[in-house]
PDB file of N, CA and C in Angstrom:
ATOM      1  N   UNK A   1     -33.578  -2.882-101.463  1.00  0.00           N
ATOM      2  CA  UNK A   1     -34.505  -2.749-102.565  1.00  0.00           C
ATOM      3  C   UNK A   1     -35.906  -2.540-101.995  1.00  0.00           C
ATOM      4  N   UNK A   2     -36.385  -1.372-102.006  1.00  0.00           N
ATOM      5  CA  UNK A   2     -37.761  -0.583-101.613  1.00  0.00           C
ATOM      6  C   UNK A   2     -38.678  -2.137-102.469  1.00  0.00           C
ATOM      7  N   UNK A   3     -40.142  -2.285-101.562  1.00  0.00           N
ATOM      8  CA  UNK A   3     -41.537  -3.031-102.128  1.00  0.00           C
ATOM      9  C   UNK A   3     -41.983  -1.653-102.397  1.00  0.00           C
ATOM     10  N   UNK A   4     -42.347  -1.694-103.862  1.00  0.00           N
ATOM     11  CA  UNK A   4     -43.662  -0.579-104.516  1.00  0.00           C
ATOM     12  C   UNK A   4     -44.850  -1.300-105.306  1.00  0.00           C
ATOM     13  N   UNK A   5     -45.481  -0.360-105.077  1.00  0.00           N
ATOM     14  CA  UNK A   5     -47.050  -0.368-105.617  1.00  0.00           C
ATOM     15  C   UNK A   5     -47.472   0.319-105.636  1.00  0.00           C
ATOM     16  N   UNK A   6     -48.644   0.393-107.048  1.00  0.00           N
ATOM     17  CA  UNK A   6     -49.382   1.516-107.362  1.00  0.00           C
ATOM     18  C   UNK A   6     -51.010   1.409-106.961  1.00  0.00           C
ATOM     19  N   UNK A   7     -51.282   2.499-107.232  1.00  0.00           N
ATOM     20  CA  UNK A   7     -53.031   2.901-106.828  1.00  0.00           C
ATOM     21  C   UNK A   7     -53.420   4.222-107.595  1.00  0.00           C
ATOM     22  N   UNK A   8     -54.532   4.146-107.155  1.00  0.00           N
ATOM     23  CA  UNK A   8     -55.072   5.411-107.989  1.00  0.00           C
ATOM     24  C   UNK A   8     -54.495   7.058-107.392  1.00  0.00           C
ATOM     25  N   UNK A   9     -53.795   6.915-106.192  1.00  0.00           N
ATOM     26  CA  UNK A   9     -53.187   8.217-105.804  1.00  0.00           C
ATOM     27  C   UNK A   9     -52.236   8.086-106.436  1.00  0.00           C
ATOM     28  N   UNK A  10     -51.369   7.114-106.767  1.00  0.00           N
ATOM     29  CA  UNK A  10     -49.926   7.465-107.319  1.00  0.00           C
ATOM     30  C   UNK A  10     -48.915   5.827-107.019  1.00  0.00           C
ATOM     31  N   UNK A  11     -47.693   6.135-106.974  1.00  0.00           N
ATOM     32  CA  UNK A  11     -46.587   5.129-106.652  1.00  0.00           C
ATOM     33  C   UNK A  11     -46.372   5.033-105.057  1.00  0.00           C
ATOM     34  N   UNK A  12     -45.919   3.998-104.286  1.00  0.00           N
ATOM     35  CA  UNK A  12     -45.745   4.134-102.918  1.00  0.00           C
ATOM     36  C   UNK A  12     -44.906   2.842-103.401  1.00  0.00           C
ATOM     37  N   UNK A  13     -43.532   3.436-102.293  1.00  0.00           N
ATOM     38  CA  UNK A  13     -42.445   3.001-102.262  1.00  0.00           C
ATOM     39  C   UNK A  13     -42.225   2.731-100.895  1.00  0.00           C
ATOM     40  N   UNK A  14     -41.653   1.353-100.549  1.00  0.00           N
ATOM     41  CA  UNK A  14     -41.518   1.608 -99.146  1.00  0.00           C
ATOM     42  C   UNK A  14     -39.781   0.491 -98.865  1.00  0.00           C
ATOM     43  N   UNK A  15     -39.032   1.015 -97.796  1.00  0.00           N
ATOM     44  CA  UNK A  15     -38.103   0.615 -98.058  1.00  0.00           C
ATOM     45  C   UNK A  15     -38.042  -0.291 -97.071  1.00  0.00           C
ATOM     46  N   UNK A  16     -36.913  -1.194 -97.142  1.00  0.00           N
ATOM     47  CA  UNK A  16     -36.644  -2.445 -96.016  1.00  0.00           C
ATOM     48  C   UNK A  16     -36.541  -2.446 -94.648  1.00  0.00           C
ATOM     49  N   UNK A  17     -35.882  -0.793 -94.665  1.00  0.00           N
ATOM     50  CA  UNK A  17     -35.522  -0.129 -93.085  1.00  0.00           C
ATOM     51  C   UNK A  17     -36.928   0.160 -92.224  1.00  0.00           C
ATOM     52  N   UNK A  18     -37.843   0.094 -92.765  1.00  0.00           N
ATOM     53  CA  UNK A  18     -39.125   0.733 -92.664  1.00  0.00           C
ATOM     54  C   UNK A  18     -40.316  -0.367 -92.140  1.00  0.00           C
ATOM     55  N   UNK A  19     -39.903  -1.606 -93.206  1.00  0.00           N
ATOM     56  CA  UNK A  19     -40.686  -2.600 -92.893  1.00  0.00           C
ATOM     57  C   UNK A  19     -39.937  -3.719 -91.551  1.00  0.00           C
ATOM     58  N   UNK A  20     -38.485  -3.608 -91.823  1.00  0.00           N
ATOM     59  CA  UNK A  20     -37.599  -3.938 -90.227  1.00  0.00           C
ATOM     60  C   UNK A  20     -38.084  -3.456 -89.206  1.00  0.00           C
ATOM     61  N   UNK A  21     -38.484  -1.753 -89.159  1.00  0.00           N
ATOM     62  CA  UNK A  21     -38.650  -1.335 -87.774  1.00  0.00           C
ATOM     63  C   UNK A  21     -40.454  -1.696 -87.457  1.00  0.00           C
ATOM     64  N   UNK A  22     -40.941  -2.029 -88.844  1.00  0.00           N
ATOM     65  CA  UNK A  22     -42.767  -2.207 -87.926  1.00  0.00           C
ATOM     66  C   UNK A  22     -42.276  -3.740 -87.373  1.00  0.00           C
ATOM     67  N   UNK A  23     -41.733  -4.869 -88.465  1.00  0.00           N
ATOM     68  CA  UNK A  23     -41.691  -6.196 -87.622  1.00  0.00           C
ATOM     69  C   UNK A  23     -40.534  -6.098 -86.420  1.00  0.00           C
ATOM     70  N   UNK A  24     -39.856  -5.655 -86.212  1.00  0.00           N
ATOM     71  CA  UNK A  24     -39.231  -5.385 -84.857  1.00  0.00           C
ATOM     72  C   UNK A  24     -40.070  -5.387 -84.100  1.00  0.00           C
ATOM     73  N   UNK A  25     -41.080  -3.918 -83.914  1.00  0.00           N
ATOM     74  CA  UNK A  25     -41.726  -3.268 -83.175  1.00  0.00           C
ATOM     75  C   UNK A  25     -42.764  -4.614 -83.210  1.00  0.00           C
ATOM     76  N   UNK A  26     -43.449  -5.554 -84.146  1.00  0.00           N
ATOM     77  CA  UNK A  26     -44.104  -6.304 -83.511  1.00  0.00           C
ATOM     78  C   UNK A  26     -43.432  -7.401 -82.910  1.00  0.00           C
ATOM     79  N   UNK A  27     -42.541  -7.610 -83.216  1.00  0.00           N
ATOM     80  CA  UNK A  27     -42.249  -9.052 -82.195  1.00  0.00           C
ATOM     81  C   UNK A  27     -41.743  -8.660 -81.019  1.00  0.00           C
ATOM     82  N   UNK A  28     -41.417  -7.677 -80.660  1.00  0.00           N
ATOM     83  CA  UNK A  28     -41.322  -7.258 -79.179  1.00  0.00           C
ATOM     84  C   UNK A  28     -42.372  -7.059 -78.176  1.00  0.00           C
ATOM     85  N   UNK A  29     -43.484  -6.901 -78.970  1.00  0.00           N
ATOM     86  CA  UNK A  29     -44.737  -6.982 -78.594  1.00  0.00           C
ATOM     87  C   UNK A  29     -45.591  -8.556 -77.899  1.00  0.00           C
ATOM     88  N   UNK A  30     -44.699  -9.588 -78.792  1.00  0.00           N
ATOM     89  CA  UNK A  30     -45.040 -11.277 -78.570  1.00  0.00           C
ATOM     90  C   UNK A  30     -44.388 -11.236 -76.973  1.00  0.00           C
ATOM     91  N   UNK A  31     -45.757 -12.319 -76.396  1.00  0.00           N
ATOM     92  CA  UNK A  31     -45.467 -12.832 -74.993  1.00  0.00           C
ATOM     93  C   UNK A  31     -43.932 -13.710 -75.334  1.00  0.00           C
ATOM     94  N   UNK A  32     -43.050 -13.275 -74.146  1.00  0.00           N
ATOM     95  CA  UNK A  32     -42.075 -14.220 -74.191  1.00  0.00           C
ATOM     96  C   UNK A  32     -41.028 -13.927 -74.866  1.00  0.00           C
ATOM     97  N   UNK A  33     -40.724 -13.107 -75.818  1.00  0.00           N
ATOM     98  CA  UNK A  33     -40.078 -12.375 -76.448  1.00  0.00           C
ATOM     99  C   UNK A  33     -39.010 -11.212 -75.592  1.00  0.00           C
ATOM    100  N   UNK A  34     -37.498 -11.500 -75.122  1.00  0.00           N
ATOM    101  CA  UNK A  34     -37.054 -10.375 -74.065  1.00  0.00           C
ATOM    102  C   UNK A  34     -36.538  -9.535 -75.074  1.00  0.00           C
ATOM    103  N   UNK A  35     -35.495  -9.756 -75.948  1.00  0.00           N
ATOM    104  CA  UNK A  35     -35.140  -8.854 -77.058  1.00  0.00           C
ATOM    105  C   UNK A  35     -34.881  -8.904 -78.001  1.00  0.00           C
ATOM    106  N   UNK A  36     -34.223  -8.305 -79.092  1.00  0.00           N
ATOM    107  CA  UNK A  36     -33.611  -8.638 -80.320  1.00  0.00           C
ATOM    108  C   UNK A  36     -32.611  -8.795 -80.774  1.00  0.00           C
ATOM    109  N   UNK A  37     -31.803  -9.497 -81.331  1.00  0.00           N
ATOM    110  CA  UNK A  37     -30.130  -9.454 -81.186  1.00  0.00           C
ATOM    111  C   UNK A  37     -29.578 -10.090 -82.540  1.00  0.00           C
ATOM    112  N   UNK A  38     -28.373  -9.012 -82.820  1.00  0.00           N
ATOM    113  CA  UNK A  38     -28.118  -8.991 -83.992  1.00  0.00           C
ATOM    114  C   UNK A  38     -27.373  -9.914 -84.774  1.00  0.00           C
ATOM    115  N   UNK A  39     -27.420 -10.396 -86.010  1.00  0.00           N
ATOM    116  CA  UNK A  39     -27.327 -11.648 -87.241  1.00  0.00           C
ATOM    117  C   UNK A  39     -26.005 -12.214 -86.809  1.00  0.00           C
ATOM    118  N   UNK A  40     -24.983 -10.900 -86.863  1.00  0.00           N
ATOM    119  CA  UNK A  40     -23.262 -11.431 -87.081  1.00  0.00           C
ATOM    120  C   UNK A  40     -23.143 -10.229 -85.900  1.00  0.00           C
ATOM    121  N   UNK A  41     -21.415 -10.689 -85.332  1.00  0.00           N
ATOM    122  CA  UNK A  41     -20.953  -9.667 -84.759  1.00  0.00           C
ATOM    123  C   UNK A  41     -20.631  -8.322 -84.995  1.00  0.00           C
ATOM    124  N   UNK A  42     -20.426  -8.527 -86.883  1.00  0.00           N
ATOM    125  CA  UNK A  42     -20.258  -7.512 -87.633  1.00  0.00           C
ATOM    126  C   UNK A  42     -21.566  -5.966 -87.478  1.00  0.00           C
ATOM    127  N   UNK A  43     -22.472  -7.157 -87.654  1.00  0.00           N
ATOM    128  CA  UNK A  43     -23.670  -5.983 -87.277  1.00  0.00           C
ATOM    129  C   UNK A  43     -24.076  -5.050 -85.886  1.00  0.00           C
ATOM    130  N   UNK A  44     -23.366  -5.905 -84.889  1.00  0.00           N
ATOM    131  CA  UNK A  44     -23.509  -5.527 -83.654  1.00  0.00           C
ATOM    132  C   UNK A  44     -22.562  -4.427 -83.375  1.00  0.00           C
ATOM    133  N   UNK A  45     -21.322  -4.119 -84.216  1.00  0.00           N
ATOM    134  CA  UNK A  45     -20.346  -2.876 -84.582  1.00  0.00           C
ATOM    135  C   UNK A  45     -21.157  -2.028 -85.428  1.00  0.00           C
ATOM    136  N   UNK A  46     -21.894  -2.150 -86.357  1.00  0.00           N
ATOM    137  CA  UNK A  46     -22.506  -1.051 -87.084  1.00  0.00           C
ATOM    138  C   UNK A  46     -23.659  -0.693 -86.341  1.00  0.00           C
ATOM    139  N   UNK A  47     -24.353  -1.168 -85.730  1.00  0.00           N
ATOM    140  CA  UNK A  47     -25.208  -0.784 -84.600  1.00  0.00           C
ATOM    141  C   UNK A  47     -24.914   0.257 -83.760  1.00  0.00           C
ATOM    142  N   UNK A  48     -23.708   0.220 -83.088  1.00  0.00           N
ATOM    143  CA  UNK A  48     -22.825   1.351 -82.513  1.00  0.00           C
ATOM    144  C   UNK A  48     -22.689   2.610 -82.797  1.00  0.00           C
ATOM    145  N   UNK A  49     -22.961   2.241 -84.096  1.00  0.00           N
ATOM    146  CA  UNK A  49     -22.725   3.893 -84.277  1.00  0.00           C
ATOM    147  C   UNK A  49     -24.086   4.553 -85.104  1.00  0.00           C
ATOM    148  N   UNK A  50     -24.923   3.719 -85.648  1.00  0.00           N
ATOM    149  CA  UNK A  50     -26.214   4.573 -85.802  1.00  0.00           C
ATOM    150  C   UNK A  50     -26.823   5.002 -84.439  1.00  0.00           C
ATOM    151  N   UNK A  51     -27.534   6.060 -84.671  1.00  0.00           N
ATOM    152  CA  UNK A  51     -28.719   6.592 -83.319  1.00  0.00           C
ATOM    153  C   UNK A  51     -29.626   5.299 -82.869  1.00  0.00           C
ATOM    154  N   UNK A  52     -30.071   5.048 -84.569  1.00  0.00           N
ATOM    155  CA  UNK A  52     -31.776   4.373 -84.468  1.00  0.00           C
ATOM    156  C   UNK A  52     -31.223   3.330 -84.877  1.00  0.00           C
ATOM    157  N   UNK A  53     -31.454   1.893 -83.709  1.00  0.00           N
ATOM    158  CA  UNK A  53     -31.319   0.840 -83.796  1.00  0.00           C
ATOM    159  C   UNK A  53     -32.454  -0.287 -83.719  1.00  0.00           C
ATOM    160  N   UNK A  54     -33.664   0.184 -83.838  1.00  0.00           N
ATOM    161  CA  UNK A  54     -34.848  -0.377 -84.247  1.00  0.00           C
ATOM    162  C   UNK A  54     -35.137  -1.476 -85.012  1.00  0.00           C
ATOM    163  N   UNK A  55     -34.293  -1.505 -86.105  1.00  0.00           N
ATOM    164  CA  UNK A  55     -34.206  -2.687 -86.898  1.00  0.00           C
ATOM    165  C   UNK A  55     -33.551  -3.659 -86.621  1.00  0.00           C
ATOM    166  N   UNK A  56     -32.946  -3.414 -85.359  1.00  0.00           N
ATOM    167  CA  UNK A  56     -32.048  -4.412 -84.713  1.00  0.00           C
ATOM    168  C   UNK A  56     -32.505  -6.006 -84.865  1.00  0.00           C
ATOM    169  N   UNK A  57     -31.851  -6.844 -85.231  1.00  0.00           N
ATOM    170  CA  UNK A  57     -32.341  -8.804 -85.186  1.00  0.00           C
ATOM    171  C   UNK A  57     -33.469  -8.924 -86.040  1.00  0.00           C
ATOM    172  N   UNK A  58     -33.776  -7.892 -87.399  1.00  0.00           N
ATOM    173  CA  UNK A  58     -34.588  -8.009 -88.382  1.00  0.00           C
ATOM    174  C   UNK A  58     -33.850  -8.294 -89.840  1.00  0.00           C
ATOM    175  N   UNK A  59     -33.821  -9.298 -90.613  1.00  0.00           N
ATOM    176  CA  UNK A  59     -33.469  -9.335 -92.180  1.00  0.00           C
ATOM    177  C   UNK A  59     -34.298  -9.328 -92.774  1.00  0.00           C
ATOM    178  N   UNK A  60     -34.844  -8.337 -93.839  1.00  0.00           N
ATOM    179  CA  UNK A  60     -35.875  -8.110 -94.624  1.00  0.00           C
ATOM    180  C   UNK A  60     -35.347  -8.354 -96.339  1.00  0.00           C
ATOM    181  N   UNK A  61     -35.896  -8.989 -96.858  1.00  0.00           N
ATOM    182  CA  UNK A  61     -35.783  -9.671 -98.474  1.00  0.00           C
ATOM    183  C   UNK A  61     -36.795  -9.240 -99.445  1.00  0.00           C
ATOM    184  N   UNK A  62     -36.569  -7.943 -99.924  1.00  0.00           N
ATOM    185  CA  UNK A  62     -38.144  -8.202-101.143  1.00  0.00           C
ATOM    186  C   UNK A  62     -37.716  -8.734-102.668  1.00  0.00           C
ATOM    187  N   UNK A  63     -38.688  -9.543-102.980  1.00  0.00           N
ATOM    188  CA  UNK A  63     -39.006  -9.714-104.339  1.00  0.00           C
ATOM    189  C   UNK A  63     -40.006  -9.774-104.641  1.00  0.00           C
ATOM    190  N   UNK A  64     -40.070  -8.785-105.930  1.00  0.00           N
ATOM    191  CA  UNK A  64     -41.292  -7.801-106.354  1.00  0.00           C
ATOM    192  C   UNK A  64     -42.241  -7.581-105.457  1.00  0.00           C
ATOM    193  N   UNK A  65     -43.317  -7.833-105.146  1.00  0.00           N
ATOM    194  CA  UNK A  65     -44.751  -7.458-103.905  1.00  0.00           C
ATOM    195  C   UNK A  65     -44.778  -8.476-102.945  1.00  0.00           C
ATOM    196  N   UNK A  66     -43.211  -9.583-102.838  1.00  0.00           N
ATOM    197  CA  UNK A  66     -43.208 -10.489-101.944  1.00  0.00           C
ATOM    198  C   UNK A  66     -42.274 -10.377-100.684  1.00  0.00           C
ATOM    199  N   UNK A  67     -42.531 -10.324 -99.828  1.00  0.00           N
ATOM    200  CA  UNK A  67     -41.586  -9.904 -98.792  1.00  0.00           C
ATOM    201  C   UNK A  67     -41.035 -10.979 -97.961  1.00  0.00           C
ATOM    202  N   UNK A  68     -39.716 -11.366 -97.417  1.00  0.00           N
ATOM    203  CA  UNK A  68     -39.125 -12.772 -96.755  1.00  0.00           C
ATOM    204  C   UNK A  68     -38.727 -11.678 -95.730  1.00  0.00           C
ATOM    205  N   UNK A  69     -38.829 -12.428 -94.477  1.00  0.00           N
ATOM    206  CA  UNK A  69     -38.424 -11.639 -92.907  1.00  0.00           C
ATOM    207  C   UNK A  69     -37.792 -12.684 -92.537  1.00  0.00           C
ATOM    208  N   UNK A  70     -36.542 -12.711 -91.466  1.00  0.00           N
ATOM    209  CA  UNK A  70     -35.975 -13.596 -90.961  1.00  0.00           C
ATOM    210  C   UNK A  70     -35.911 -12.594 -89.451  1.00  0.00           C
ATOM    211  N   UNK A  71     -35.908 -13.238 -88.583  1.00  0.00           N
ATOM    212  CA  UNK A  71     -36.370 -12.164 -86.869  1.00  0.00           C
ATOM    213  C   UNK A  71     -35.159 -13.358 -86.163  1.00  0.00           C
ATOM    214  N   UNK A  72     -34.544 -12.790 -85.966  1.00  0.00           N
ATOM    215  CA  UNK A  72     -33.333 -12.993 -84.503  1.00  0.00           C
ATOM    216  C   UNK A  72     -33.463 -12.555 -82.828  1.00  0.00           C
ATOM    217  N   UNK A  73     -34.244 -13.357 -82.025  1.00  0.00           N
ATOM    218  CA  UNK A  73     -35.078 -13.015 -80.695  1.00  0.00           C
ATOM    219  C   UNK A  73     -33.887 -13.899 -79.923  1.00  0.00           C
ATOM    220  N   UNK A  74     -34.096 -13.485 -78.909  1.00  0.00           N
ATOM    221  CA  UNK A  74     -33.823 -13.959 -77.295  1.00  0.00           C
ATOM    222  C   UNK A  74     -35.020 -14.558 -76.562  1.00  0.00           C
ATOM    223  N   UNK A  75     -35.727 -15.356 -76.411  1.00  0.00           N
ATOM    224  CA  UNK A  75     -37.172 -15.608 -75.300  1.00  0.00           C
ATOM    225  C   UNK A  75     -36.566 -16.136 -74.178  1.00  0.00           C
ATOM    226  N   UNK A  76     -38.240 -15.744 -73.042  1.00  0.00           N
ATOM    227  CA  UNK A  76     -37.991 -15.334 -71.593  1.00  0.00           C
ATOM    228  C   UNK A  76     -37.982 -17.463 -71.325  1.00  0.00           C
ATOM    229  N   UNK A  77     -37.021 -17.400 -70.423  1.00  0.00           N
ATOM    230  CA  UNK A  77     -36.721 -19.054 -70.004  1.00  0.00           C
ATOM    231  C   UNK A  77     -38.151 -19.230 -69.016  1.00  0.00           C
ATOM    232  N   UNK A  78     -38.455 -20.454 -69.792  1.00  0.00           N
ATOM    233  CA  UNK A  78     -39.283 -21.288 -69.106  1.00  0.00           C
ATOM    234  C   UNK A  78     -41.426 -21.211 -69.924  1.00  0.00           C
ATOM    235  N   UNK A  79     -41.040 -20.299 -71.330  1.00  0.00           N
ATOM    236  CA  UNK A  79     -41.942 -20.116 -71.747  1.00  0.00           C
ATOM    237  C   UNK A  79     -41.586 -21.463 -73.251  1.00  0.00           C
ATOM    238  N   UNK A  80     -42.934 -21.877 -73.697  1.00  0.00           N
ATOM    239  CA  UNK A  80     -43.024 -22.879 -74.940  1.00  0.00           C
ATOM    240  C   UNK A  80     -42.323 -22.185 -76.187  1.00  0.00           C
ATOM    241  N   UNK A  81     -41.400 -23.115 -76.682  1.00  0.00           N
ATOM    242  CA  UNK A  81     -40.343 -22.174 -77.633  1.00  0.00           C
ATOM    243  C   UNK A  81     -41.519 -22.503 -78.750  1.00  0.00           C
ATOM    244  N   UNK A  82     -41.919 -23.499 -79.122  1.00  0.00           N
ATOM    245  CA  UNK A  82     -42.611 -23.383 -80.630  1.00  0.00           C
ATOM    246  C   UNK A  82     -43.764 -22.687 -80.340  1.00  0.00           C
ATOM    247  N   UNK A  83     -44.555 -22.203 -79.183  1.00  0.00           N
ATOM    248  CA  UNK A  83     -45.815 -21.600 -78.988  1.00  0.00           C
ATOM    249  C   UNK A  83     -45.292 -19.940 -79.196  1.00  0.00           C
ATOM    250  N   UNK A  84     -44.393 -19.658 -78.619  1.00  0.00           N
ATOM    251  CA  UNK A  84     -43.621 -18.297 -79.023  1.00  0.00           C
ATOM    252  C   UNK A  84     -43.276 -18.000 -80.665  1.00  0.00           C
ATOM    253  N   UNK A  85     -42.689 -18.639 -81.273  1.00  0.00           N
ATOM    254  CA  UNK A  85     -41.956 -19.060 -82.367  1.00  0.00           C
ATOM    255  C   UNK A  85     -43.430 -18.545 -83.121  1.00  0.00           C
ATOM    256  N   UNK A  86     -44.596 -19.201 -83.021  1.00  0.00           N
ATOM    257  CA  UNK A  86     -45.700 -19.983 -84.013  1.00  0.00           C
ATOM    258  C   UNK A  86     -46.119 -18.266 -83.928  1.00  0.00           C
ATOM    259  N   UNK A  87     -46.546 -17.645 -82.465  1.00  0.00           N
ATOM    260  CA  UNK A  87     -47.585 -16.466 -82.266  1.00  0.00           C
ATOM    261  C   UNK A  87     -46.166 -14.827 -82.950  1.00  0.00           C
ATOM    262  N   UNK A  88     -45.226 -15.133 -82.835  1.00  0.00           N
ATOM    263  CA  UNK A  88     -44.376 -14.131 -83.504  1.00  0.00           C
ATOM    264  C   UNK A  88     -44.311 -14.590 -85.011  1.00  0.00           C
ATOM    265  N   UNK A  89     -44.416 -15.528 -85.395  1.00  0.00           N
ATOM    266  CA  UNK A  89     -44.365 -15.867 -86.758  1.00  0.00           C
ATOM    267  C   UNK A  89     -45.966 -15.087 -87.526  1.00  0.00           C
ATOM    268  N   UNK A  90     -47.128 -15.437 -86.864  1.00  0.00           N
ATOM    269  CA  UNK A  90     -48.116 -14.781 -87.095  1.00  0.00           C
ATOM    270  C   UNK A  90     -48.483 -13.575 -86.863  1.00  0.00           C
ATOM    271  N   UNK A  91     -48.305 -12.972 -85.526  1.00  0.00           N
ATOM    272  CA  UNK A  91     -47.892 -11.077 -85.214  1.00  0.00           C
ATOM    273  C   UNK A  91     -47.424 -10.611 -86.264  1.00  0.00           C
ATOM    274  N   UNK A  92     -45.925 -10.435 -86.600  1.00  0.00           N
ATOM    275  CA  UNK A  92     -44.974 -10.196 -87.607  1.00  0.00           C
ATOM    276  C   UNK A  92     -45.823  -9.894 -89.313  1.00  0.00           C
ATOM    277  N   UNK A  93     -46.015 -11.465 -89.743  1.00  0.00           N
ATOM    278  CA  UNK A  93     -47.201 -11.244 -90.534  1.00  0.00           C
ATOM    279  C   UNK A  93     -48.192 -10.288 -90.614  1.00  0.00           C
ATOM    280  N   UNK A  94     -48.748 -10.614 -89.885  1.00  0.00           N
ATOM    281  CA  UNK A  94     -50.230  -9.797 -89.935  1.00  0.00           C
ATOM    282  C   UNK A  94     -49.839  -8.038 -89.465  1.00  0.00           C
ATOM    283  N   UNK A  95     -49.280  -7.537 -89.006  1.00  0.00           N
ATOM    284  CA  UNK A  95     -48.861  -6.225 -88.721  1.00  0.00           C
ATOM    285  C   UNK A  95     -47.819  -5.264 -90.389  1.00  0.00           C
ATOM    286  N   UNK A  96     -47.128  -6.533 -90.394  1.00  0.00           N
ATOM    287  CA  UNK A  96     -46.275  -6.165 -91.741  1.00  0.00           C
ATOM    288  C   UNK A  96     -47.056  -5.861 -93.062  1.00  0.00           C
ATOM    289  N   UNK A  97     -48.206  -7.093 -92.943  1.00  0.00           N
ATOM    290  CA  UNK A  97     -49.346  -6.833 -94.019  1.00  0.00           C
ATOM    291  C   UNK A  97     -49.976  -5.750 -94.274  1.00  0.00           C
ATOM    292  N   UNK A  98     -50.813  -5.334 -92.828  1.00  0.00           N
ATOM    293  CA  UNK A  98     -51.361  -4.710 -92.791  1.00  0.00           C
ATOM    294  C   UNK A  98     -50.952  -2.929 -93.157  1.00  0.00           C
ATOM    295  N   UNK A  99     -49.236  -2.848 -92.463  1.00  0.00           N
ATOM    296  CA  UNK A  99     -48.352  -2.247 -92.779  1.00  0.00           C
ATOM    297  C   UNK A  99     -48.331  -1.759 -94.368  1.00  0.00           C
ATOM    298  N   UNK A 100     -47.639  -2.152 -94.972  1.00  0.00           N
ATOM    299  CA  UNK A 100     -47.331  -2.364 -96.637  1.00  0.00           C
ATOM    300  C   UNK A 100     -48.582  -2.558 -97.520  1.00  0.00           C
ATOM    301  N   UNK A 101     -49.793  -3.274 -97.552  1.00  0.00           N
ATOM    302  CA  UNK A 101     -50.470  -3.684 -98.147  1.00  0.00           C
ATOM    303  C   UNK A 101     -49.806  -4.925 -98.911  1.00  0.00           C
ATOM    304  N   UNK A 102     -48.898  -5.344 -98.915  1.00  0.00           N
ATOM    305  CA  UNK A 102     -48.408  -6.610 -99.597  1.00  0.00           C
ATOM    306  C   UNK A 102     -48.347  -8.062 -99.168  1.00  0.00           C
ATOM    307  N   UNK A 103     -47.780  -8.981 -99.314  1.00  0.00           N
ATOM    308  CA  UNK A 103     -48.364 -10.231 -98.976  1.00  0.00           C
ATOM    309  C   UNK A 103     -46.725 -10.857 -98.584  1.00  0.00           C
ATOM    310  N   UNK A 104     -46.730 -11.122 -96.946  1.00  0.00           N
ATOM    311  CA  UNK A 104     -45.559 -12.009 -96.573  1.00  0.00           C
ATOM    312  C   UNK A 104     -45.417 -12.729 -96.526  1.00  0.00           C
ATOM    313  N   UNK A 105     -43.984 -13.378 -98.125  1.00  0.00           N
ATOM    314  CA  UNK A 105     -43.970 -14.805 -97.693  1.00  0.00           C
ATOM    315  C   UNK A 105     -44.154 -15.738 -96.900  1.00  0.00           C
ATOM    316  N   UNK A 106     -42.604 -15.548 -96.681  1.00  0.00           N
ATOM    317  CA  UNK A 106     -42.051 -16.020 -95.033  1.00  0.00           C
ATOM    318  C   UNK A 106     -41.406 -15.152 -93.969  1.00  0.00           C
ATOM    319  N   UNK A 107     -41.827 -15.888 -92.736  1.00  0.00           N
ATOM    320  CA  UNK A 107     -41.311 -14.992 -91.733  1.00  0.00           C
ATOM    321  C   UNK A 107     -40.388 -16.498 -90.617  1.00  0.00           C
ATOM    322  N   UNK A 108     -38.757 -16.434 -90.777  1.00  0.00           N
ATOM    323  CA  UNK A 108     -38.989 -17.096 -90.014  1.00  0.00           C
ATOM    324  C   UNK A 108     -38.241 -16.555 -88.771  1.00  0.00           C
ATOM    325  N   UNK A 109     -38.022 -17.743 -87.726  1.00  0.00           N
ATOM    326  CA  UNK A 109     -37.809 -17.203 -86.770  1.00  0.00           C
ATOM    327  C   UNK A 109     -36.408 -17.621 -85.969  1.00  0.00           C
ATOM    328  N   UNK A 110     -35.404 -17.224 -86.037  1.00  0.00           N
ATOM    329  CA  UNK A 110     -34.661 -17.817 -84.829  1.00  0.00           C
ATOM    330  C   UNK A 110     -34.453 -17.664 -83.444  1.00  0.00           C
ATOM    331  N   UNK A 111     -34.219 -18.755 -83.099  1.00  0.00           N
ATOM    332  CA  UNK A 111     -33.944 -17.794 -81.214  1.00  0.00           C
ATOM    333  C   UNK A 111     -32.704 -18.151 -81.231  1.00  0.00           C
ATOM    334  N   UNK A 112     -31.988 -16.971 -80.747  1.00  0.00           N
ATOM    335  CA  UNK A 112     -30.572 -17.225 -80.408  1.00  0.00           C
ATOM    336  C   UNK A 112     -29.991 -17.529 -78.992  1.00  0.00           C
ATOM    337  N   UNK A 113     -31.017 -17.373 -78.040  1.00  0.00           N
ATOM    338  CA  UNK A 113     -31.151 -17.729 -77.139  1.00  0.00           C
ATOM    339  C   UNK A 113     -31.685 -17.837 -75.760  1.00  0.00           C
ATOM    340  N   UNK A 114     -31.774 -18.261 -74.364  1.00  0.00           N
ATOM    341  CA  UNK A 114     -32.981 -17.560 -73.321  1.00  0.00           C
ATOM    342  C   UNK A 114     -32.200 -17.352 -72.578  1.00  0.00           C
ATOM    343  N   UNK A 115     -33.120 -16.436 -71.917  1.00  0.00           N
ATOM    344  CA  UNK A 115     -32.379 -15.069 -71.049  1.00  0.00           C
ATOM    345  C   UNK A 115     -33.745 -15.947 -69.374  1.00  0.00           C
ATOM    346  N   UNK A 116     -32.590 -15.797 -68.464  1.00  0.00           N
ATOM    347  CA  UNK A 116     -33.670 -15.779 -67.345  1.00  0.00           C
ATOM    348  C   UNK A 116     -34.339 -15.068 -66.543  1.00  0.00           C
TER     349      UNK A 116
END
């Protein structure tokens, strides 16, 4: 389900796949962060066969101009898990915002696990 909003140019529609690949693209960006990895095993088979796997370890939720992110990471061993956790929770945010023009609930975060 696309987040829309209007303005004086017109309607802007933007879809989930879209707002997955900017918060992807920012939490890969967070210190400490090695990769992204996907919800169920199920997803890790449909992965396979798209090209563009960008949205990879992103769940995106809209209701109406409110957006819920859930981010599935790996972090680098030996870095502060809630100091990682806290600065991808805020990245994510603030990029997605800025992204969409809309306002993100929640963003939360799991780690599934560290890589050395």
């Amino acid at each position: 389900m696309p987040v829309t909003t209007s303005n004086i140019y017109g309607k802007i529609s933007i879809s989930d796949e879209a707002i997955a690949k900017v918060a992807a693209h920012a939490a890969l960006e967070c210190y400490g962060v090695v990769e992204m990895v996907s919800r169920r095993l199920s997803d890790s088979f449909s992965l396979l066969f798209k090209r563009d796997s960008s949205g990879k370890g992103v769940k995106v939720v809209t209701n109406g101009d409110r957006i819920f992110i859930d981010i599935y990471v790996i972090i680098k061993f030996g870095v502060s898990i809630s100091a990682v956790a806290e600065s991808l929770k805020s990245s994510v945010k603030y990029k997605v915002e800025q992204f969409t023009g809309m306002i993100v609930n929640t963003v939360n975060v799991n780690i599934i696990g560290v890589k050395l």
